[in-house]
N, C-alpha and C. Protein backbone atom coordinates (compact mmCIF):
# COMPACT_ATOMS: atom_id res chain seq x y z
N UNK A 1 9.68 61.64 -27.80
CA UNK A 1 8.48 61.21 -28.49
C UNK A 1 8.53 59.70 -28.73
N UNK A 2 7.26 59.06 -28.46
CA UNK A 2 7.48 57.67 -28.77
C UNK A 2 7.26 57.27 -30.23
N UNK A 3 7.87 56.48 -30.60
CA UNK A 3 8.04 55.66 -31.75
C UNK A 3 6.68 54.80 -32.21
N UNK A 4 5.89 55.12 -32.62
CA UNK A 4 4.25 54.20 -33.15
C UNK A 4 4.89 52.88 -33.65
N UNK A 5 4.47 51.89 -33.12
CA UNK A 5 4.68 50.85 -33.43
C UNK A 5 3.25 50.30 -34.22
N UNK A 6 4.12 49.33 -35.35
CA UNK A 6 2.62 48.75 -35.89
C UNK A 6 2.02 47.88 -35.27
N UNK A 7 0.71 47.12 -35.71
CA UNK A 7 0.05 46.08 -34.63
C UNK A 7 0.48 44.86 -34.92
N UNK A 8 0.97 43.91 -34.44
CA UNK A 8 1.66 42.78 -34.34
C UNK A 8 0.96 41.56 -34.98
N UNK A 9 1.15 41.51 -36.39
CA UNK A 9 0.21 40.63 -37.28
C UNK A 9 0.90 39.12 -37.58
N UNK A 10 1.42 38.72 -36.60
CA UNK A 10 2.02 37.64 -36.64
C UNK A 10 0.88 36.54 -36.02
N UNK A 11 0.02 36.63 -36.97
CA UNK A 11 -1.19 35.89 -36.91
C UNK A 11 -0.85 34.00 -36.16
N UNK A 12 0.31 33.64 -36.86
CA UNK A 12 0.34 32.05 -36.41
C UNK A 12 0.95 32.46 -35.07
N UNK A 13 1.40 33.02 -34.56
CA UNK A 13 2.28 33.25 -33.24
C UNK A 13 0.98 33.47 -32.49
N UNK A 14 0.48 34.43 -32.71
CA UNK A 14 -1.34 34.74 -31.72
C UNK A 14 -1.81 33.43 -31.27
N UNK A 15 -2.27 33.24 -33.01
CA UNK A 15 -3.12 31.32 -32.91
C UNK A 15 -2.48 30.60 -31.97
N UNK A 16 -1.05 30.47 -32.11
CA UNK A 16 -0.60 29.25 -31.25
C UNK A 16 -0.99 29.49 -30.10
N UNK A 17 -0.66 30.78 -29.73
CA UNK A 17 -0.60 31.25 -27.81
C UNK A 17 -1.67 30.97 -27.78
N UNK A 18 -2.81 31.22 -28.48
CA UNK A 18 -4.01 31.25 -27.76
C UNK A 18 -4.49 29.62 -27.91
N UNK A 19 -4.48 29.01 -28.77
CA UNK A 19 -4.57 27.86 -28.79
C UNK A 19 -4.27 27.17 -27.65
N UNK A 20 -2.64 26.91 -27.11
CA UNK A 20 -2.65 26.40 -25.96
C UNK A 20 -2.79 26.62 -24.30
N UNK A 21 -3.04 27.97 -24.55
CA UNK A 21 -4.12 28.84 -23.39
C UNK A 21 -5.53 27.92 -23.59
N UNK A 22 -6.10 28.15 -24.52
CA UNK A 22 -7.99 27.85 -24.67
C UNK A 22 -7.93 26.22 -24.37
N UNK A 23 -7.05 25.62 -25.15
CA UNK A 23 -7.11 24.00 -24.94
C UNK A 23 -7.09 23.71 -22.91
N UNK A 24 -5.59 24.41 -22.69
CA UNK A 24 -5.31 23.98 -21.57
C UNK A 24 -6.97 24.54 -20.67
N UNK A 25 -7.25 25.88 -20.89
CA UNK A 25 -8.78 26.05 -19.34
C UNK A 25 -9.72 25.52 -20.31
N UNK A 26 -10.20 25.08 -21.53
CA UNK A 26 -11.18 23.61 -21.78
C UNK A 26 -10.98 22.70 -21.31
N UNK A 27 -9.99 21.97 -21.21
CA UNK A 27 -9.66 21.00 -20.29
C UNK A 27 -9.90 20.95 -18.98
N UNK A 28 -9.96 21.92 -18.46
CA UNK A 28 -10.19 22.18 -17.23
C UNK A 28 -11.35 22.51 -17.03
N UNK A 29 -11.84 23.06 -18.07
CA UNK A 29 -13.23 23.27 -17.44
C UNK A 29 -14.23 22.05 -17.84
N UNK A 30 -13.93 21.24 -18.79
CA UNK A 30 -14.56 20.29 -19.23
C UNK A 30 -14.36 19.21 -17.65
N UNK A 31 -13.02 19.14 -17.67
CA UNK A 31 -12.88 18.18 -16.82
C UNK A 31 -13.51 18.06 -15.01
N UNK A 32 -13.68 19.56 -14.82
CA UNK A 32 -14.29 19.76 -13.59
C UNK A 32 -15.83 19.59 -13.81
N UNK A 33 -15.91 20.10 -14.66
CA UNK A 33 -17.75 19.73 -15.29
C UNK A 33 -18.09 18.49 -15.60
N UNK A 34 -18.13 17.99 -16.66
CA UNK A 34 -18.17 16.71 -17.18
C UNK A 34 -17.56 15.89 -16.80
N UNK A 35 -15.73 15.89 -16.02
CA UNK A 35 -15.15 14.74 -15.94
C UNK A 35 -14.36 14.22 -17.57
N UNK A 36 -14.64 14.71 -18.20
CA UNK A 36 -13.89 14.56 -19.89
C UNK A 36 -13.02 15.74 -19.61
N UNK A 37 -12.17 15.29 -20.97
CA UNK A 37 -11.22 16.50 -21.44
C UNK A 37 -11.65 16.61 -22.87
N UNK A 38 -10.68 17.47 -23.38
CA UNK A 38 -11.31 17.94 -24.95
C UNK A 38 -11.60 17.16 -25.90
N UNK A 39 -10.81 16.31 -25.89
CA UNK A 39 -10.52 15.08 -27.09
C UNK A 39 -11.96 14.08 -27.09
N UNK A 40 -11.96 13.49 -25.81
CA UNK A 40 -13.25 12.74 -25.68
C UNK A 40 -14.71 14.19 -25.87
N UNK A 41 -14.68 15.03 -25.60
CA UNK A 41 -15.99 15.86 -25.75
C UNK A 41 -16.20 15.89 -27.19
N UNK A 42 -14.54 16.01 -27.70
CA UNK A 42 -15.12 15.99 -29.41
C UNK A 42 -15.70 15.12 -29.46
N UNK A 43 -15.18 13.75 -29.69
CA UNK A 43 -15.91 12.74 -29.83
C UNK A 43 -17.41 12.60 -29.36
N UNK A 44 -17.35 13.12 -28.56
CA UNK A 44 -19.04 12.85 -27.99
C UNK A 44 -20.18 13.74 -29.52
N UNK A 45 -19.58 15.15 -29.05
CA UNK A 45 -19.90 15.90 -30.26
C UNK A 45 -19.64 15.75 -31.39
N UNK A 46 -19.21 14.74 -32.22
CA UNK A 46 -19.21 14.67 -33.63
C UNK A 46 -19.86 13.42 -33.84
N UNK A 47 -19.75 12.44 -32.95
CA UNK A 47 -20.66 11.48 -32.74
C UNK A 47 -22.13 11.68 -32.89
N UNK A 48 -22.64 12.60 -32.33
CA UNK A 48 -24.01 13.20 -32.13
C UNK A 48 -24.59 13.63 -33.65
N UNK A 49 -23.78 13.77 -33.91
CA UNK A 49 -24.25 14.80 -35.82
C UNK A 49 -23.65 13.33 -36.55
N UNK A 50 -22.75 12.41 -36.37
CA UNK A 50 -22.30 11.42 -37.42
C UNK A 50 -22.19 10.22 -36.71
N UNK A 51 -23.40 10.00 -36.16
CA UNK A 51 -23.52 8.58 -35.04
C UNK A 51 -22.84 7.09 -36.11
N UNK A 52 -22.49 6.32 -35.93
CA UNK A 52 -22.13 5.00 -36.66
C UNK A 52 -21.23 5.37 -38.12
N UNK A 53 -20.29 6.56 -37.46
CA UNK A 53 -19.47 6.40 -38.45
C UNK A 53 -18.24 5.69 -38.91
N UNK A 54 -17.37 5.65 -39.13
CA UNK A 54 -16.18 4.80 -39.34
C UNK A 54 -14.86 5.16 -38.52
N UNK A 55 -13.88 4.96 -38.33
CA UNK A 55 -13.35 5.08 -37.36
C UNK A 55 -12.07 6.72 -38.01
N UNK A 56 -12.17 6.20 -39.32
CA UNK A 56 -11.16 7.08 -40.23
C UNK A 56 -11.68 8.39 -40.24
N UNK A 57 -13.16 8.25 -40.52
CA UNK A 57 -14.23 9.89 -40.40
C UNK A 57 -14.01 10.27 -39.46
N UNK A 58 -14.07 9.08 -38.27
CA UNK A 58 -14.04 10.38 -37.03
C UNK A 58 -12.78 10.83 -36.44
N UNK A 59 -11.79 10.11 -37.25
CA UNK A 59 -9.85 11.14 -36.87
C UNK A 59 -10.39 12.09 -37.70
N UNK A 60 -11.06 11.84 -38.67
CA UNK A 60 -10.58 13.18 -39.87
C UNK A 60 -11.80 14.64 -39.36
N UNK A 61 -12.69 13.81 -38.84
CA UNK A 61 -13.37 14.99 -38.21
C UNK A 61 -13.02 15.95 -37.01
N UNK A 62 -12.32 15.29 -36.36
CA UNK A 62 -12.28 15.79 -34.86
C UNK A 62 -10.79 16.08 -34.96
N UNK A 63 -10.21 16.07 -36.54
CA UNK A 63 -8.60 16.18 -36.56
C UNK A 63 -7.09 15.74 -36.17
N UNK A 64 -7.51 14.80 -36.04
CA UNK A 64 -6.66 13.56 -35.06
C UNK A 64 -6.22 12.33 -36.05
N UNK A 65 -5.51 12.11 -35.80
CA UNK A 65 -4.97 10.20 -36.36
C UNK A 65 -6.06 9.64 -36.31
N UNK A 66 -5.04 8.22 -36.88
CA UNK A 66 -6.05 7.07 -36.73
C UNK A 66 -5.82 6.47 -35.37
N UNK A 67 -4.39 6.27 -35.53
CA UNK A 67 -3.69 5.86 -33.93
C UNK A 67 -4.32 6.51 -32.75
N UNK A 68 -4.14 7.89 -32.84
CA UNK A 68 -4.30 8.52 -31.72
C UNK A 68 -6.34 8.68 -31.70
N UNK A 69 -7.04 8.01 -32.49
CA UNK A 69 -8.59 8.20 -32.57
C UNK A 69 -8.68 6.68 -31.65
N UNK A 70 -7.98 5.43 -32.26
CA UNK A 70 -8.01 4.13 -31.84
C UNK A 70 -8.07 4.35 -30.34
N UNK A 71 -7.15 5.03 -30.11
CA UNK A 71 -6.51 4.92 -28.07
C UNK A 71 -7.59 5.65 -27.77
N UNK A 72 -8.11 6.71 -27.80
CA UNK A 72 -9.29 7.23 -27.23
C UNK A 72 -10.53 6.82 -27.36
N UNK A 73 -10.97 5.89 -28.57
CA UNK A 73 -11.77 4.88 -28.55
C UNK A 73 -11.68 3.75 -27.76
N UNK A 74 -10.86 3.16 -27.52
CA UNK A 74 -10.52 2.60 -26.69
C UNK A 74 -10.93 2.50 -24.95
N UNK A 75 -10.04 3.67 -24.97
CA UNK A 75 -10.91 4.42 -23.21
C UNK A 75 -12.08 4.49 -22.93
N UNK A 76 -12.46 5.30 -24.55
CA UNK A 76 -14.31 5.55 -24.10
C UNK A 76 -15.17 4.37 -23.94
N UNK A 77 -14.66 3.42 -24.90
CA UNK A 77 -15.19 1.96 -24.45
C UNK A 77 -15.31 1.68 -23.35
N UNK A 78 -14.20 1.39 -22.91
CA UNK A 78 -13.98 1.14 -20.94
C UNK A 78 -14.72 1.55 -20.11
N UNK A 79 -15.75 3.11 -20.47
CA UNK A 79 -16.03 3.65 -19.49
C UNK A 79 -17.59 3.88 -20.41
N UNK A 80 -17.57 3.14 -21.25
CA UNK A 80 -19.27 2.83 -21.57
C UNK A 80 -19.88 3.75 -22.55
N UNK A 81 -19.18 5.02 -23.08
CA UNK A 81 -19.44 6.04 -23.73
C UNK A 81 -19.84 5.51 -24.91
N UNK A 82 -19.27 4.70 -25.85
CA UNK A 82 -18.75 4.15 -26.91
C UNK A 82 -18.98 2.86 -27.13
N UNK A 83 -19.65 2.38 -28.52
CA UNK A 83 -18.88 1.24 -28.66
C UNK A 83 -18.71 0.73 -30.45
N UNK A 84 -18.10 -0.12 -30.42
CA UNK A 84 -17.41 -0.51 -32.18
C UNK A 84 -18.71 -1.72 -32.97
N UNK A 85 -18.87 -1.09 -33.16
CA UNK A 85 -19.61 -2.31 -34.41
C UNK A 85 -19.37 -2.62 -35.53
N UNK A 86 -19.32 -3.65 -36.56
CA UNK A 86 -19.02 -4.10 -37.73
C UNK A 86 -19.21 -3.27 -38.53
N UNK A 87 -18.67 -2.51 -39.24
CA UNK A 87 -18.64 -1.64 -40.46
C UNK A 87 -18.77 -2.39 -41.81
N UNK A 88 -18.75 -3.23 -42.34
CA UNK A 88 -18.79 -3.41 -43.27
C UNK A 88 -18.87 -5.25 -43.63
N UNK A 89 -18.52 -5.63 -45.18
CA UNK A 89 -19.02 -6.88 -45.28
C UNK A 89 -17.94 -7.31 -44.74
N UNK A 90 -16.77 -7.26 -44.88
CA UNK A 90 -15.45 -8.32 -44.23
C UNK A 90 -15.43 -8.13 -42.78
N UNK A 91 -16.47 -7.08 -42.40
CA UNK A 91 -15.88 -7.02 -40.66
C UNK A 91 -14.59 -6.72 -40.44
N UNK A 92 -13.97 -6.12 -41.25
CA UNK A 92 -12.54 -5.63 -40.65
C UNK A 92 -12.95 -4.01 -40.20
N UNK A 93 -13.16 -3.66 -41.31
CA UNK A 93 -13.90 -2.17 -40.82
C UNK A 93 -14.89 -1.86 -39.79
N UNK A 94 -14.61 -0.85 -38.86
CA UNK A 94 -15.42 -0.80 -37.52
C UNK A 94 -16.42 0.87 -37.47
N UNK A 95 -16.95 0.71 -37.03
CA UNK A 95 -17.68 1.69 -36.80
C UNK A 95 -17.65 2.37 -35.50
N UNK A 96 -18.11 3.24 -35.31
CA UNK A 96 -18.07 3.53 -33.84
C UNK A 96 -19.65 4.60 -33.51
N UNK A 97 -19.96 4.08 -32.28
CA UNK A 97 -21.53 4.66 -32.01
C UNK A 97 -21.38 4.92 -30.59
N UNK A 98 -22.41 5.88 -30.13
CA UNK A 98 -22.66 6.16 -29.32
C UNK A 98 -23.57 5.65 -28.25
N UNK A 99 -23.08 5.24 -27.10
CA UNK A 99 -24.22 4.23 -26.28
C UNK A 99 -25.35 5.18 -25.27
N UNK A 100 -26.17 5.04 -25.16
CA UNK A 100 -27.24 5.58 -23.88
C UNK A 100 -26.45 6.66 -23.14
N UNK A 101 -25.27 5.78 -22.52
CA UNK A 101 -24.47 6.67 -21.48
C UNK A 101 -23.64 7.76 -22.51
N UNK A 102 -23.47 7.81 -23.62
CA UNK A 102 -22.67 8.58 -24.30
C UNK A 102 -23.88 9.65 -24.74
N UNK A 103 -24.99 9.02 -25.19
CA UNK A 103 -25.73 10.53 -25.67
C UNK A 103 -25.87 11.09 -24.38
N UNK A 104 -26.01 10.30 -23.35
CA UNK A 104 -26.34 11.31 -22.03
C UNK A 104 -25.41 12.31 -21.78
N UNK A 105 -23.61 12.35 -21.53
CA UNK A 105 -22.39 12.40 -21.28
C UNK A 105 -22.53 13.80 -22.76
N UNK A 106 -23.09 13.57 -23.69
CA UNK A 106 -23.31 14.45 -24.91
C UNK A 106 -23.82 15.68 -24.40
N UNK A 107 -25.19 15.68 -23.50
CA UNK A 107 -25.84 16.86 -23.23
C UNK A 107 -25.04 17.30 -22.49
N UNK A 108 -24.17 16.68 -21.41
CA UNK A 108 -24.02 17.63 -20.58
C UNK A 108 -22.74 18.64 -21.08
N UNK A 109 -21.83 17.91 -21.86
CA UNK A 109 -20.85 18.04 -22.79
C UNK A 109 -21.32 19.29 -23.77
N UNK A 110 -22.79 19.43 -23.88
CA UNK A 110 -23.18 20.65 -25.04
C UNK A 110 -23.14 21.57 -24.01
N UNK A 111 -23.79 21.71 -23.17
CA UNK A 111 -24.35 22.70 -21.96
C UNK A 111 -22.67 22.86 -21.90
N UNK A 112 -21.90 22.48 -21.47
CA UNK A 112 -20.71 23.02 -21.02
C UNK A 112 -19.73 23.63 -21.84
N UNK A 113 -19.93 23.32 -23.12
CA UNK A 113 -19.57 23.94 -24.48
C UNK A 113 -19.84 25.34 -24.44
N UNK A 114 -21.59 25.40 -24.71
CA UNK A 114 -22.13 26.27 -24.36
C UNK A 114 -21.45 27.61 -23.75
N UNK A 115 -21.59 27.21 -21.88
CA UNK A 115 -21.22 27.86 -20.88
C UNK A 115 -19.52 28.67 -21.44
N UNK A 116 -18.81 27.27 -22.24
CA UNK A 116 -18.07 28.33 -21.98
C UNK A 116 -17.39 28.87 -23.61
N UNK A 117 -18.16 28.54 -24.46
CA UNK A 117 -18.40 29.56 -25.30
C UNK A 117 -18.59 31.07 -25.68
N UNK A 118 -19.85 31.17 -24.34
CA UNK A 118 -19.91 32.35 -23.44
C UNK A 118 -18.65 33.25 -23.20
N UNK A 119 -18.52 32.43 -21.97
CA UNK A 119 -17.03 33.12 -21.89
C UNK A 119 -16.24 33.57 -22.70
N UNK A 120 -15.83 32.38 -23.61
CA UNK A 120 -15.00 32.89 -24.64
C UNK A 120 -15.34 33.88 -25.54
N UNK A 121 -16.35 34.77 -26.14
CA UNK A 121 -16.89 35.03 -27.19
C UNK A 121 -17.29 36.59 -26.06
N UNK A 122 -16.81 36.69 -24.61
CA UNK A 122 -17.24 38.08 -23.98
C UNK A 122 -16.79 39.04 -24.98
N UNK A 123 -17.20 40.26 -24.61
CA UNK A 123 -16.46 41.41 -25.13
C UNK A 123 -16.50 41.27 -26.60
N UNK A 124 -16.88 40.32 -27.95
CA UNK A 124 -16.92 40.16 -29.49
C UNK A 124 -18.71 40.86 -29.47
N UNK A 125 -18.78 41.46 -30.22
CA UNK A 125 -20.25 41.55 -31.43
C UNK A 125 -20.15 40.53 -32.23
N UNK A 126 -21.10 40.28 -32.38
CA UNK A 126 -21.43 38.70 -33.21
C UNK A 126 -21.27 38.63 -34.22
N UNK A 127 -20.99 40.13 -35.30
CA UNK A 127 -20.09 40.29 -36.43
C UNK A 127 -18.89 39.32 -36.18
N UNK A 128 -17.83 40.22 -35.05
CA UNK A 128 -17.17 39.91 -34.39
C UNK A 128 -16.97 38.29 -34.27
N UNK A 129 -17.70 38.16 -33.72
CA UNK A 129 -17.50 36.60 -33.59
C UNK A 129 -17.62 35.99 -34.82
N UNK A 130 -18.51 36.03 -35.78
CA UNK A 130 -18.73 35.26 -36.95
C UNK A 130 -17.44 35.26 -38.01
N UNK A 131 -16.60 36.47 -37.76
CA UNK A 131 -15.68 37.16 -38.70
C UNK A 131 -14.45 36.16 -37.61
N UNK A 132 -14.25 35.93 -36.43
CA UNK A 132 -13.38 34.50 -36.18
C UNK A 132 -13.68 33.13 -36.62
N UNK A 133 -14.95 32.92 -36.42
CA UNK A 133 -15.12 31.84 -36.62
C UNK A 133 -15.26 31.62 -38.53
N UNK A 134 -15.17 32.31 -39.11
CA UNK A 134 -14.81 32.51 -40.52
C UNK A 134 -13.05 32.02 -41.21
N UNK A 135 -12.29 32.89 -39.60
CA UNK A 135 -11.52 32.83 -40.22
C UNK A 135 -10.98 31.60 -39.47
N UNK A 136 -11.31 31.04 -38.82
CA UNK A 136 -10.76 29.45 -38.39
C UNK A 136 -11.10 28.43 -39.30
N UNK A 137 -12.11 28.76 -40.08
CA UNK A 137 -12.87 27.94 -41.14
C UNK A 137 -11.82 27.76 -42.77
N UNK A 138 -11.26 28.79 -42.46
CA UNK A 138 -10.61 29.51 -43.88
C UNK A 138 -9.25 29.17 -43.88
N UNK A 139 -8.86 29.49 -42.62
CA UNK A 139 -7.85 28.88 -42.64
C UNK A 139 -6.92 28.02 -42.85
N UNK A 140 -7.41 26.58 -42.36
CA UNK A 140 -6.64 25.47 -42.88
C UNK A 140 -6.92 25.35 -44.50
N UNK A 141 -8.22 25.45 -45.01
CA UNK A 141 -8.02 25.19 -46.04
C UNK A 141 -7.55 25.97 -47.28
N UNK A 142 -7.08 27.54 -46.85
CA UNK A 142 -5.74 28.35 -47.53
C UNK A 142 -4.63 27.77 -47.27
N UNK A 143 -4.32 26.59 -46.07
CA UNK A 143 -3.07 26.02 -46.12
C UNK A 143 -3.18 24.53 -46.56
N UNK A 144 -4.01 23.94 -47.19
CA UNK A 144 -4.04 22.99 -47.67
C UNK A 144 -3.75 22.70 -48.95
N UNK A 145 -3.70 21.39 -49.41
CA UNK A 145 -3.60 21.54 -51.59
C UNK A 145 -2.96 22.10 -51.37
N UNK A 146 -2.88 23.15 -52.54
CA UNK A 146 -2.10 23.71 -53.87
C UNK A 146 -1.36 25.06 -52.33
N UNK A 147 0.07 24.70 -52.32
CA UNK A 147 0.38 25.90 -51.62
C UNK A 147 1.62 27.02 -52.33
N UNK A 148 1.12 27.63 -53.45
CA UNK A 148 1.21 28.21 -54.37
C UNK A 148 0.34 29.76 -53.83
């Protein structure tokens, strides 16, 4: 007789696997589509909802450094997506906006979101789905503050 095993609730072990499964074919699929990878699509997309924001909002939005927001600002510059404007009265503070070619680079960036959203979300009822995307929401901030 076999032994019933329970269901394997090692919830951060799941997250991770799947995490660097989903990152790695976004990347790929972004990149065969659009030509971006994930990091710059955020950017495109948080740009779009928080155009001329500061450079600190948009690590803290898209979850990233400052360092590691700088270098990818950087790139997107180069390639026209992007660009920095004066944030404030001393001009030390920068902003960052989205150029013509970046809202354009945006749509196609949604549509491909989209597409593979799709994908991802096969086989869920939209309970289903809402009850993940709940708990991705919930998550960090049960591990944030007070970890008591």
């Amino acid at each position: 007789m076999a032994i019933a095993r329970p269901i394997d609730r090692r919830l951060f072990f799941w997250f991770d696997r799947a995490h660097t499964i989903l990152t790695k074919e976004a990347d790929k699929f972004l990149s065969d589509n659009s030509g971006l990878g994930t990091s710059q699509a955020s950017v495109l997309i948080y740009l779009g909802f928080h155009d001329k924001c500061f450079l600190s909002e948009l690590a803290e939005g898209i979850g990233r450094n400052n360092p590691a927001v700088t270098g990818l600002i950087d790139r997107m510059e180069k390639t026209g997506l992007v660009e920095r404007i004066h944030g404030g009265m001393d001009g030390r503070r920068k902003r960052v906006k989205l150029t013509d070619a970046g809202w354009a680079k945006r749509e196609k960036v949604q549509e491909d979101f989209r597409v593979f959203n799709e994908r991802l979300t096969k086989g869920l009822t939209q309970s289903e789905a809402d009850a993940v995307l709940k708990f991705l929401t919930l998550a960090p901030e049960n591990l944030s503050g007070d970890h008591g």
